[in-house]
C-alpha atoms as a PDB file:
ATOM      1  CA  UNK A   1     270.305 181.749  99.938  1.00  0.00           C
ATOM      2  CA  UNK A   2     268.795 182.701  96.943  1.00  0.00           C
ATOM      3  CA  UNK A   3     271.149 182.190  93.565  1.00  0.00           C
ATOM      4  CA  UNK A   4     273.312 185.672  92.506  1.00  0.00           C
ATOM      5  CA  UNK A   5     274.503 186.367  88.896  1.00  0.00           C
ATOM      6  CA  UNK A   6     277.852 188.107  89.517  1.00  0.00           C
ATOM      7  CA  UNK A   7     277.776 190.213  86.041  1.00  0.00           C
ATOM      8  CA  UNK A   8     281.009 191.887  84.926  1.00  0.00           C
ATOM      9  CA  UNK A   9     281.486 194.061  81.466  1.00  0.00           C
ATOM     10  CA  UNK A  10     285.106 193.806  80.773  1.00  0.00           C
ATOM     11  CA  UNK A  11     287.261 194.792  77.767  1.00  0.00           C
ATOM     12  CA  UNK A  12     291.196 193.868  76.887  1.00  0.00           C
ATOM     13  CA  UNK A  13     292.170 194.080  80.800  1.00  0.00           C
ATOM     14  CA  UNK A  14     292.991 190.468  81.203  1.00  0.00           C
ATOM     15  CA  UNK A  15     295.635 190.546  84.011  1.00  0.00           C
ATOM     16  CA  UNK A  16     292.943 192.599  86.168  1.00  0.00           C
ATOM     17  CA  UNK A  17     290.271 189.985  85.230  1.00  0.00           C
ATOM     18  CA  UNK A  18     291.912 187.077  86.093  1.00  0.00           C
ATOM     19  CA  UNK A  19     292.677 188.452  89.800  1.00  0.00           C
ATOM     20  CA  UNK A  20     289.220 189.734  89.812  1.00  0.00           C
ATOM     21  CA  UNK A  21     287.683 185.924  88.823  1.00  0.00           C
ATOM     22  CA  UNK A  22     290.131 184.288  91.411  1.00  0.00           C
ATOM     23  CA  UNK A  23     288.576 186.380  94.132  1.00  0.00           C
ATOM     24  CA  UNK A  24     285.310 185.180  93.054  1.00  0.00           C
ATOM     25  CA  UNK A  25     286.043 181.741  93.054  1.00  0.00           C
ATOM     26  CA  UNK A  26     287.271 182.599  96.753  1.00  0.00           C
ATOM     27  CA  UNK A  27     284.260 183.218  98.082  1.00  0.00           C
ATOM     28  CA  UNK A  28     282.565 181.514 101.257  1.00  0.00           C
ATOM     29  CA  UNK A  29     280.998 177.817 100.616  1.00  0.00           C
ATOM     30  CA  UNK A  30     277.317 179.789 101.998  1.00  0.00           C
ATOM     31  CA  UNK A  31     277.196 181.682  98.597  1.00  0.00           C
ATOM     32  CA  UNK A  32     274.970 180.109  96.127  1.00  0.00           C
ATOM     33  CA  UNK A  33     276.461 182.279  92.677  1.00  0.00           C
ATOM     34  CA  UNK A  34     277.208 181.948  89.316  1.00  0.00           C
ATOM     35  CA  UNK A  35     279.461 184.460  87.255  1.00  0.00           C
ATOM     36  CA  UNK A  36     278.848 185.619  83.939  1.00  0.00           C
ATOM     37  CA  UNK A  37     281.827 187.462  82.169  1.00  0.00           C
ATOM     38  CA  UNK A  38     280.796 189.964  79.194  1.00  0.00           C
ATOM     39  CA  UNK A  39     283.893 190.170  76.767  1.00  0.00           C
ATOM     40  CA  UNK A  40     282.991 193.839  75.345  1.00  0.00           C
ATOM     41  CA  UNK A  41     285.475 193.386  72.140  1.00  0.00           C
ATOM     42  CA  UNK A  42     288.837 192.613  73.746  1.00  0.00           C
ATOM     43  CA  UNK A  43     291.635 191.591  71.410  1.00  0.00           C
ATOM     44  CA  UNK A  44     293.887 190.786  74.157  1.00  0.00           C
ATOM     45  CA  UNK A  45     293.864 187.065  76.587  1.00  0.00           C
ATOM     46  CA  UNK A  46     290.559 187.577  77.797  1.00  0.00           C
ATOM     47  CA  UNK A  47     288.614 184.972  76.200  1.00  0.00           C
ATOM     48  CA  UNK A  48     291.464 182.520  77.899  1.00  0.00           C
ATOM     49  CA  UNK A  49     291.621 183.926  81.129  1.00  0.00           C
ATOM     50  CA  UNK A  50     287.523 183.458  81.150  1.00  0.00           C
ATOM     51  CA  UNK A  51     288.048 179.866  79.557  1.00  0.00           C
ATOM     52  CA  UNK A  52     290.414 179.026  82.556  1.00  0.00           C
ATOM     53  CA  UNK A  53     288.296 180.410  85.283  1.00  0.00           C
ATOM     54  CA  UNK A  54     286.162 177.455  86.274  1.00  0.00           C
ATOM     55  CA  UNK A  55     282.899 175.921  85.700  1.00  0.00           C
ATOM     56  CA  UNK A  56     281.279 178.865  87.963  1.00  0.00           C
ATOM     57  CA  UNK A  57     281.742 181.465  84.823  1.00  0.00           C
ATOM     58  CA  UNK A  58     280.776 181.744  81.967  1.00  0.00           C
ATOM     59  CA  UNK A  59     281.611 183.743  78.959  1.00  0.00           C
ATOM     60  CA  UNK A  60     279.663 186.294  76.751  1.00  0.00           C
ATOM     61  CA  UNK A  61     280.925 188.424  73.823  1.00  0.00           C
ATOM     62  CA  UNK A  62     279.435 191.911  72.580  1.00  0.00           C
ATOM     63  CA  UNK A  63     281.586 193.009  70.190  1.00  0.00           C
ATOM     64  CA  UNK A  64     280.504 196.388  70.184  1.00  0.00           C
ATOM     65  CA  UNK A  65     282.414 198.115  73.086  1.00  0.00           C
ATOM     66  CA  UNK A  66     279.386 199.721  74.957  1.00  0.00           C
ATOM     67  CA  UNK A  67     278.831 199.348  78.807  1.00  0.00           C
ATOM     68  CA  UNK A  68     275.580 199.424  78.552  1.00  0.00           C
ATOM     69  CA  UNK A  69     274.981 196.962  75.928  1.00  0.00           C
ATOM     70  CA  UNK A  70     277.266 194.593  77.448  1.00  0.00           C
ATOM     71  CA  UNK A  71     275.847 194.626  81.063  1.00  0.00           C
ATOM     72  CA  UNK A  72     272.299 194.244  79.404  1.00  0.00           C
ATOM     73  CA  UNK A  73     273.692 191.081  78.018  1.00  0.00           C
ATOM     74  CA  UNK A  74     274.841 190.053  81.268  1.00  0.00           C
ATOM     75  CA  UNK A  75     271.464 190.562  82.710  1.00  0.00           C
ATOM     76  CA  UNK A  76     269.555 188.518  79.977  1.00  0.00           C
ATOM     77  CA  UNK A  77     272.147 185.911  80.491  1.00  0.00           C
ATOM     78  CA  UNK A  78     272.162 185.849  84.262  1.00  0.00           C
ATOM     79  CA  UNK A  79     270.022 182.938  85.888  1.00  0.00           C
ATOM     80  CA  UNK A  80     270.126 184.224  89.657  1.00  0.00           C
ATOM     81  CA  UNK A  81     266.778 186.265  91.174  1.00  0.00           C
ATOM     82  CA  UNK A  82     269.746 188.855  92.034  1.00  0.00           C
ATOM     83  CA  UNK A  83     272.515 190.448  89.717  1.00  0.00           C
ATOM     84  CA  UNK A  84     275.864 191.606  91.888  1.00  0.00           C
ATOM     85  CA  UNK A  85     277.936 194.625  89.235  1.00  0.00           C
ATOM     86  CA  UNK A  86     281.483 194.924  89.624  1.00  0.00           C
ATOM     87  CA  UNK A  87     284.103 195.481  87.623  1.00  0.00           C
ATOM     88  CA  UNK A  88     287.002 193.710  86.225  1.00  0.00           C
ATOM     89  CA  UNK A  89     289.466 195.848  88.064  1.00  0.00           C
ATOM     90  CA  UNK A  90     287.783 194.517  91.608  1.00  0.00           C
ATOM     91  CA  UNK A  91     289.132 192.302  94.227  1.00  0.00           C
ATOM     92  CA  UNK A  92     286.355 190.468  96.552  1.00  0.00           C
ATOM     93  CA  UNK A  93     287.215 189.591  99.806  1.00  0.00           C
ATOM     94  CA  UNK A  94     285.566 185.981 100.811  1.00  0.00           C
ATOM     95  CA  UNK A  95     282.103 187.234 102.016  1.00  0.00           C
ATOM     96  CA  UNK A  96     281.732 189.721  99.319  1.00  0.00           C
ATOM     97  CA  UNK A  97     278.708 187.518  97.304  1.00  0.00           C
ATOM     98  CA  UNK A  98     277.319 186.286 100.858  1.00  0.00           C
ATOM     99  CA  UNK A  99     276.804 189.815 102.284  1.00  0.00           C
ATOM    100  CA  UNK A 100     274.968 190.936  99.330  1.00  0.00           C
ATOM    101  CA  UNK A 101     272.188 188.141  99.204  1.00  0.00           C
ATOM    102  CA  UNK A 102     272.189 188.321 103.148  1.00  0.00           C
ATOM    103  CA  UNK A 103     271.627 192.433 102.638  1.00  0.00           C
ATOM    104  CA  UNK A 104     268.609 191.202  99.964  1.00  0.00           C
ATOM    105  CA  UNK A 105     267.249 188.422 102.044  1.00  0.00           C
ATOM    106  CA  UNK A 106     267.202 190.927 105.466  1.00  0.00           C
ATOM    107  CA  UNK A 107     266.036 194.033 103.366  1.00  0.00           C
ATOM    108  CA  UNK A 108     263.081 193.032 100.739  1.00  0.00           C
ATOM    109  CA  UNK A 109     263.177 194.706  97.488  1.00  0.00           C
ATOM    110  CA  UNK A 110     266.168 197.197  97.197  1.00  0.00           C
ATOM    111  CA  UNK A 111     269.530 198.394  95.534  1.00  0.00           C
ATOM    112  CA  UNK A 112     272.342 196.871  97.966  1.00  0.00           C
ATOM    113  CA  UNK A 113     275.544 198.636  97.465  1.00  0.00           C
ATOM    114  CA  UNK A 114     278.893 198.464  99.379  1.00  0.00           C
ATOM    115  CA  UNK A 115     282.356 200.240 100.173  1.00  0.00           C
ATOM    116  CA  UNK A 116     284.740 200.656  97.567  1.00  0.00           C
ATOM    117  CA  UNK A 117     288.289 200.569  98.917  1.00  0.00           C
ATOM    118  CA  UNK A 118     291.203 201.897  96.472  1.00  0.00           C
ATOM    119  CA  UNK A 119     294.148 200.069  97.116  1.00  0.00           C
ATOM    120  CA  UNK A 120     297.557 199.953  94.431  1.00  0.00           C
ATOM    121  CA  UNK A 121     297.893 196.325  94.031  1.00  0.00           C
ATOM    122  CA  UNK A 122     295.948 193.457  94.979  1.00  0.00           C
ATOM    123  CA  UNK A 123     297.945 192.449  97.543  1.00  0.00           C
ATOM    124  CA  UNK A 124     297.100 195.810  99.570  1.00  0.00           C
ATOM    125  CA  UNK A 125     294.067 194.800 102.106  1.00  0.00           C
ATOM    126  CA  UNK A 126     292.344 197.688 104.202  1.00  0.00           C
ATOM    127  CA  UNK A 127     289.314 197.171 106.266  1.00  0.00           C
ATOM    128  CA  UNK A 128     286.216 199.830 105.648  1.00  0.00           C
ATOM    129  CA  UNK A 129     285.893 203.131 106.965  1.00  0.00           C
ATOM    130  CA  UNK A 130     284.021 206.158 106.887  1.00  0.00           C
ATOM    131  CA  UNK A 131     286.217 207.392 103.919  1.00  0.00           C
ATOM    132  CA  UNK A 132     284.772 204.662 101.580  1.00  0.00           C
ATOM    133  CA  UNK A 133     281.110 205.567 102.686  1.00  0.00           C
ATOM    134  CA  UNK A 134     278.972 206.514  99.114  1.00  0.00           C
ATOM    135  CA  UNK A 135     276.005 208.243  98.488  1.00  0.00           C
ATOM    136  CA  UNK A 136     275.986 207.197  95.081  1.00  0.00           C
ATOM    137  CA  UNK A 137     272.670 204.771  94.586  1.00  0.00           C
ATOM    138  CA  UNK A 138     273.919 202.453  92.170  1.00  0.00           C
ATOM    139  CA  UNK A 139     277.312 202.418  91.046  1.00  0.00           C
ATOM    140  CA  UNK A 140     278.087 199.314  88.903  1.00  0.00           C
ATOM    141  CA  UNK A 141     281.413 198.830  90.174  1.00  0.00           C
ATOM    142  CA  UNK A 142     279.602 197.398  93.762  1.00  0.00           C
ATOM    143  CA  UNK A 143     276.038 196.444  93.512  1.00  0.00           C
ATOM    144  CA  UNK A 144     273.616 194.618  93.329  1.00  0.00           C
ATOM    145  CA  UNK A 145     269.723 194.349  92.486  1.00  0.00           C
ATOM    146  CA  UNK A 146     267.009 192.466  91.682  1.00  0.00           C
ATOM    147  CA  UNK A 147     266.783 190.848  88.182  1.00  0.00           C
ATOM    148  CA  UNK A 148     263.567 191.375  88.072  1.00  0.00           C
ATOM    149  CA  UNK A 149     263.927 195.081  89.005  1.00  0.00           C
ATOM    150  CA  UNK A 150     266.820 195.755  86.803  1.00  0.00           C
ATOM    151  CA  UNK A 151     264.317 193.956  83.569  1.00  0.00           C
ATOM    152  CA  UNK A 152     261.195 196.374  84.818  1.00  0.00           C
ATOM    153  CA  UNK A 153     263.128 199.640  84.994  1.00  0.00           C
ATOM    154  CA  UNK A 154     264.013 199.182  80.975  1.00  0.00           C
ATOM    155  CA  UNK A 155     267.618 197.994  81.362  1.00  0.00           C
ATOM    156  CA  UNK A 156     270.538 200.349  80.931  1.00  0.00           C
ATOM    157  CA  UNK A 157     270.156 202.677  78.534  1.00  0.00           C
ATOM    158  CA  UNK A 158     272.356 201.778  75.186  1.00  0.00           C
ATOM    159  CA  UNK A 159     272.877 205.239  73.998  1.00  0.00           C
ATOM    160  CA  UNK A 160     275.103 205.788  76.704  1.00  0.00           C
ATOM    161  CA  UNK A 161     278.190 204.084  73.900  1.00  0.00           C
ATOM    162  CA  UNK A 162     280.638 206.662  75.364  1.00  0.00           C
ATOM    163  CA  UNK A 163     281.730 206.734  79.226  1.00  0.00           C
ATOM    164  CA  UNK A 164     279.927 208.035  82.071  1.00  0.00           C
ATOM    165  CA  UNK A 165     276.209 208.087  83.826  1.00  0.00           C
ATOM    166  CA  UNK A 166     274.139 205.166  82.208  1.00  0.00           C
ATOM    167  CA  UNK A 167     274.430 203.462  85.832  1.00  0.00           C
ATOM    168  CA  UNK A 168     273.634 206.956  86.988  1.00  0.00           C
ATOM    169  CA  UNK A 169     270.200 207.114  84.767  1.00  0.00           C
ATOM    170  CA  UNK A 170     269.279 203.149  85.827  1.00  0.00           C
ATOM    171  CA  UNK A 171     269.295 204.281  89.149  1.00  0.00           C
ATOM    172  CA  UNK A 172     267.125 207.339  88.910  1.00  0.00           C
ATOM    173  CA  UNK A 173     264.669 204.897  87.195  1.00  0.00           C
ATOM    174  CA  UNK A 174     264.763 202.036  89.817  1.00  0.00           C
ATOM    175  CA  UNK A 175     264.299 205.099  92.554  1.00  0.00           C
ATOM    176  CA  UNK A 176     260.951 206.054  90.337  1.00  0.00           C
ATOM    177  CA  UNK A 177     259.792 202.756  91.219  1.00  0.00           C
ATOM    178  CA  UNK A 178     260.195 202.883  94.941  1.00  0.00           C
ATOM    179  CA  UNK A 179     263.333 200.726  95.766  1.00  0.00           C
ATOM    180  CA  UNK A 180     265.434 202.087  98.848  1.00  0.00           C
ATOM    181  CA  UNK A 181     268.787 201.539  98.830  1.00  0.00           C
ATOM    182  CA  UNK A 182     270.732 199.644 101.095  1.00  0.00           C
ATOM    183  CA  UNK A 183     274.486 200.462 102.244  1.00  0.00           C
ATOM    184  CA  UNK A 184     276.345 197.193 103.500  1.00  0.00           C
ATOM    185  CA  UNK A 185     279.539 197.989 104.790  1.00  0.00           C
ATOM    186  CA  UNK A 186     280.463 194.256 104.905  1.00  0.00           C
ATOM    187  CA  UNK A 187     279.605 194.072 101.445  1.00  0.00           C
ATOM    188  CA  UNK A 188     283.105 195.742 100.479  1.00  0.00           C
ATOM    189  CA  UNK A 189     285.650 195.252  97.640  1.00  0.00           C
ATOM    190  CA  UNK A 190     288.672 196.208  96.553  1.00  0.00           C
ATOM    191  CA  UNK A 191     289.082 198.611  93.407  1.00  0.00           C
ATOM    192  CA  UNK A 192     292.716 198.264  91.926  1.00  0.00           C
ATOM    193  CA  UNK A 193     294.043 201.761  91.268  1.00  0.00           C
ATOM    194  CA  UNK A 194     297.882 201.892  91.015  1.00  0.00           C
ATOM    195  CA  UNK A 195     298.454 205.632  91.452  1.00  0.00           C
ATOM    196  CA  UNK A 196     300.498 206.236  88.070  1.00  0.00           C
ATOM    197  CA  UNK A 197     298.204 203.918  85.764  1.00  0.00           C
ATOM    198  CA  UNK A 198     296.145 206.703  84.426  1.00  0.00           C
ATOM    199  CA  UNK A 199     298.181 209.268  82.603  1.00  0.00           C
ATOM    200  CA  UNK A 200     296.640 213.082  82.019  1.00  0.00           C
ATOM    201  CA  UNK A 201     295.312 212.384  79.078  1.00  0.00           C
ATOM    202  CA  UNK A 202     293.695 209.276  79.880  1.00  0.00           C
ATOM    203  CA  UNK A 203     291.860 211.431  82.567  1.00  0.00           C
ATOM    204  CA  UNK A 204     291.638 214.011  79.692  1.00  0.00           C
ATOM    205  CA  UNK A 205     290.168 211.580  77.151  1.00  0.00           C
ATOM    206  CA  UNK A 206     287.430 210.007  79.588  1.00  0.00           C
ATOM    207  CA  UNK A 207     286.254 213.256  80.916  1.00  0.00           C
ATOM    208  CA  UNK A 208     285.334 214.168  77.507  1.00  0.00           C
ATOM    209  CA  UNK A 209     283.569 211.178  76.764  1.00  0.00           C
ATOM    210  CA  UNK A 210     281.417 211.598  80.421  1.00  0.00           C
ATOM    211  CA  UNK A 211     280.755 215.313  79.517  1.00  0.00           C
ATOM    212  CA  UNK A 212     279.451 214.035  75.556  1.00  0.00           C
ATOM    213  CA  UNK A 213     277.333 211.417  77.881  1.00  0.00           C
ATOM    214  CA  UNK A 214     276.646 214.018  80.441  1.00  0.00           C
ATOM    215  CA  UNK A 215     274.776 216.288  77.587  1.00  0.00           C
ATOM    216  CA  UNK A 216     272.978 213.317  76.608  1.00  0.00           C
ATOM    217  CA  UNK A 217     271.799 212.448  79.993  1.00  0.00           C
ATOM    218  CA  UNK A 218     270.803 216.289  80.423  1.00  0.00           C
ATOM    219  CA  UNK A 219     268.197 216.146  77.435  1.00  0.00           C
ATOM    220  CA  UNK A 220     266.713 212.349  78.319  1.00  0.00           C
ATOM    221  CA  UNK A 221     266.187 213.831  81.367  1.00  0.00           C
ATOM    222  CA  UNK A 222     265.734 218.158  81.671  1.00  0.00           C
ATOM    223  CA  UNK A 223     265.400 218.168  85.263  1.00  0.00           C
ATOM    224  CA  UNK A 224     267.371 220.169  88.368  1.00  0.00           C
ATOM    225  CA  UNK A 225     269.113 216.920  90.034  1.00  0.00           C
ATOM    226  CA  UNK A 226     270.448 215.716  86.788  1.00  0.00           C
ATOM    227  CA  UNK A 227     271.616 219.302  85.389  1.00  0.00           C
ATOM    228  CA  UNK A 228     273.429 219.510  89.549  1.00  0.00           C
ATOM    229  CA  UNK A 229     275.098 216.104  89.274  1.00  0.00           C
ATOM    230  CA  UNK A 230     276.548 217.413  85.668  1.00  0.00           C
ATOM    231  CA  UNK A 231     277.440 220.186  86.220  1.00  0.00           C
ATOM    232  CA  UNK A 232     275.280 221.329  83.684  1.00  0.00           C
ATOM    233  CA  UNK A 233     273.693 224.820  84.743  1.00  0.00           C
ATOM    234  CA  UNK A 234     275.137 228.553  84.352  1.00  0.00           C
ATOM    235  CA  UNK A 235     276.767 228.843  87.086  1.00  0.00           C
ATOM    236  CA  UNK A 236     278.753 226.062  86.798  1.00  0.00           C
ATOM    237  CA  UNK A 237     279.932 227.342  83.352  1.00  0.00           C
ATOM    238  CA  UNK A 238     280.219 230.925  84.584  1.00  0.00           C
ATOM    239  CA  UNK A 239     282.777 228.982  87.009  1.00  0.00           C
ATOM    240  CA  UNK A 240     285.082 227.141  84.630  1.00  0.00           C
ATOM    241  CA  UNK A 241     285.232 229.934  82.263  1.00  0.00           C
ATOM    242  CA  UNK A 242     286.907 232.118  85.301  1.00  0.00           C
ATOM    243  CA  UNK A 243     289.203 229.144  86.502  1.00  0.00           C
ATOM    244  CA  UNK A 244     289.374 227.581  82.904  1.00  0.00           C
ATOM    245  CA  UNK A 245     290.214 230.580  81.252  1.00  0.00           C
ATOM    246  CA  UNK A 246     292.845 229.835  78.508  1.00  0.00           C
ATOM    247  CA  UNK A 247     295.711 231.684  79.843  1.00  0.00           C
ATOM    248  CA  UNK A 248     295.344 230.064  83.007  1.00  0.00           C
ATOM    249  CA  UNK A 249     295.527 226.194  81.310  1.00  0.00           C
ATOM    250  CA  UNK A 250     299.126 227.138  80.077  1.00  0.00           C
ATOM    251  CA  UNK A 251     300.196 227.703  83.410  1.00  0.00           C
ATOM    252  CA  UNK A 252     298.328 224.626  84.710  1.00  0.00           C
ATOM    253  CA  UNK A 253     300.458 222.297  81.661  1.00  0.00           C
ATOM    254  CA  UNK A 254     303.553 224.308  82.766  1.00  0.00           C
ATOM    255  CA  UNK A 255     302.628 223.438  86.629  1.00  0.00           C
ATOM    256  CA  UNK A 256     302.336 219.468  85.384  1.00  0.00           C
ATOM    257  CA  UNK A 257     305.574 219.708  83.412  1.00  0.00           C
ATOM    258  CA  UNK A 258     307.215 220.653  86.373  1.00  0.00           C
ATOM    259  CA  UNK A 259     306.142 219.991  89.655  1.00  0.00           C
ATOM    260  CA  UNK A 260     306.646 216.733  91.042  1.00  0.00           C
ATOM    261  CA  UNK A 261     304.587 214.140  90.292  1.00  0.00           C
ATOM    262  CA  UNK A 262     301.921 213.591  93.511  1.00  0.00           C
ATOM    263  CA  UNK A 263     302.560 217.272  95.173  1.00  0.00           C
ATOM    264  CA  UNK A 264     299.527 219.595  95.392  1.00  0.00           C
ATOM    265  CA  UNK A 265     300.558 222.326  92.726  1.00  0.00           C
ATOM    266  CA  UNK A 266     300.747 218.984  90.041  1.00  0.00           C
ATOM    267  CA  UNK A 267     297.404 217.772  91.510  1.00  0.00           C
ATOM    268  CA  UNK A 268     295.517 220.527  91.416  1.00  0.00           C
ATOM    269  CA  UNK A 269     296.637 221.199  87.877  1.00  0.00           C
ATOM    270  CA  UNK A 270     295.970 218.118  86.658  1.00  0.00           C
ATOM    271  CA  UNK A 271     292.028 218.238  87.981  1.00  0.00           C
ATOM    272  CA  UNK A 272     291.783 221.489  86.563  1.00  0.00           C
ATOM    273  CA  UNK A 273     292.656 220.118  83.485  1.00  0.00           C
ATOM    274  CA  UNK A 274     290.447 217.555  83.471  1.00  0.00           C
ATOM    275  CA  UNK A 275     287.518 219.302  84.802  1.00  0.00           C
ATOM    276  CA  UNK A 276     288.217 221.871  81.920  1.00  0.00           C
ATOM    277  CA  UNK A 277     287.905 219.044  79.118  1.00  0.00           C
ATOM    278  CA  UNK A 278     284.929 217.648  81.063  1.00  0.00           C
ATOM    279  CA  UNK A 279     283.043 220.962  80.695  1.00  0.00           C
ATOM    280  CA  UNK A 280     284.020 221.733  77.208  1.00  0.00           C
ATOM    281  CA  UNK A 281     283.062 218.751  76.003  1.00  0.00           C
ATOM    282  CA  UNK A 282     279.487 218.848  77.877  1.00  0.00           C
ATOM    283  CA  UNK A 283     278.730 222.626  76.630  1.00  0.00           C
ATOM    284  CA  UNK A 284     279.806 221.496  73.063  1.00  0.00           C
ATOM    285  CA  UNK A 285     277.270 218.612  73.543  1.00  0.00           C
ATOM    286  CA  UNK A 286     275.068 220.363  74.944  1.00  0.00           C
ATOM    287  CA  UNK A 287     274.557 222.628  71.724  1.00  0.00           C
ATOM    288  CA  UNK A 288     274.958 219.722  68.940  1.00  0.00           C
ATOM    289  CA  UNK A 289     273.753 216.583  70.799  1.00  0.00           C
ATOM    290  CA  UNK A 290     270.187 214.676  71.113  1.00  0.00           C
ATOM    291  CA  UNK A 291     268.733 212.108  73.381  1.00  0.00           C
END
């Protein structure tokens, strides 16, 4: 098998990366990998939970906390022919590494991406199903490309410093130049996602940063699929300002203040909510922001 750089961006989440790096150094004897860990400014145990990880990792530090600019480090760093993305909240069952440089080695040039299971702990274990099916061509937290691909479609882009869509722009680009993509559903992992760890305005906070990125992505790139998967088009807007209206957010932080946690009224809130700082903060982009 051909060698794999296993490239992960990671910043102060240092219980999740250690059970993410043991995983890794799980995997079947058939894999032929190397990991390479980009500390994106943590100040937490990070840099000793990489230290402690084995001879198969190794460490990189961009202080600057940018996705982009840390994965593009990974890349330049990464001696395999093919880079493997996931992310530090990820558990890899044993074949993970295998199946993707089987999926290359079977498929010739092409993004290779797998199921994405969301489980509460790492201890939770569920086998794929049509539910974790994506149509998403590259999305960093499972797959993997080409080096070689990843260095001629220009990287990811390092103006995307907020969160949100520069693995969506890399992908349009490595589309441009012809590679098909490749689902392997026995390239799976596990995504950690306890079901209270991300509080409303967490969800609040990020979707403002993806609509800010969203703009940006808009006016790199003024065409119909990328104004569709942003939302960014009138009738989208004409939309949230019926469903977003102001009155109706006070009754949507009155529903989340007291409905229980989990039921439908509280969860339907709660994505209005988000969806409504997502939108604001793309139309406020949107008439202030640049490429």
């Amino acid at each position: 098998m051909a060698l794999a750089s296993v490239v992960i961006a990671t910043h102060n989440r240092a219980s999740l990366l250690r059970d993410c790096l043991a995983a890794l150094g799980r995997q079947n004897a058939e894999a032929n990998f190397e990991v390479v860990v980009v500390d994106n400014g943590s100040v937490d145990d990070t840099p000793a939970v990489i230290a402690a990880a084995g001879e198969r990792v190794r460490g990189l530090t961009v202080a600057d906390p940018n996705r982009a600019k840390a994965r593009n480090a990974g890349i330049a760093a990464a001696r395999g022919s093919i880079v493997i993305f996931c992310d530090d909240d990820t558990v890899a069952p044993p074949a993970f590494v295998a199946e993707h440089l089987r999926a290359h080695e079977n498929g010739g040039p092409a993004v290779v991406s797998g199921p994405i299971i969301n489980v509460p702990d790492s201890a939770t274990k569920l086998a794929p199903d049509a539910r974790h099916y994506s149509r998403a061509f590259f999305c960093t937290c499972n797959v993997s490309v080409p080096k070689q691909d990843l260095l001629d479609a220009g990287l990811f882009d390092e103006r995307y410093d907020l969160y949100g869509w520069e693995d969506t722009d890399l992908g349009i680009r490595l589309r441009e130049r012809g590679l098909r993509r490749i689902f392997a559903w026995s390239a799976y992992l596990y995504h950690i996602k306890p079901a209270d760890a991300t509080t409303l305005e967490r969800r609040r906070a990020l979707a403002r940063e993806k609509g800010t990125m969203a703009a940006r992505f808009v006016r790199k790139a003024p065409r119909w699929p990328v104004r569709l998967a942003t939302g960014a088009y009138a009738a989208n807007f004409a939309r949230a300002a019926l469903v977003h209206a102001r009155p109706l957010r006070a009754v949507y932080e009155k529903v989340v203040t007291i409905a229980p946690a989990g039921s439908l009224a509280s969860t339907l809130a709660v994505e209005a909510l988000v969806d409504a700082a997502y939108v604001d903060a793309l139309q406020e982009a949107l008439r202030h922001s640049q490429p």
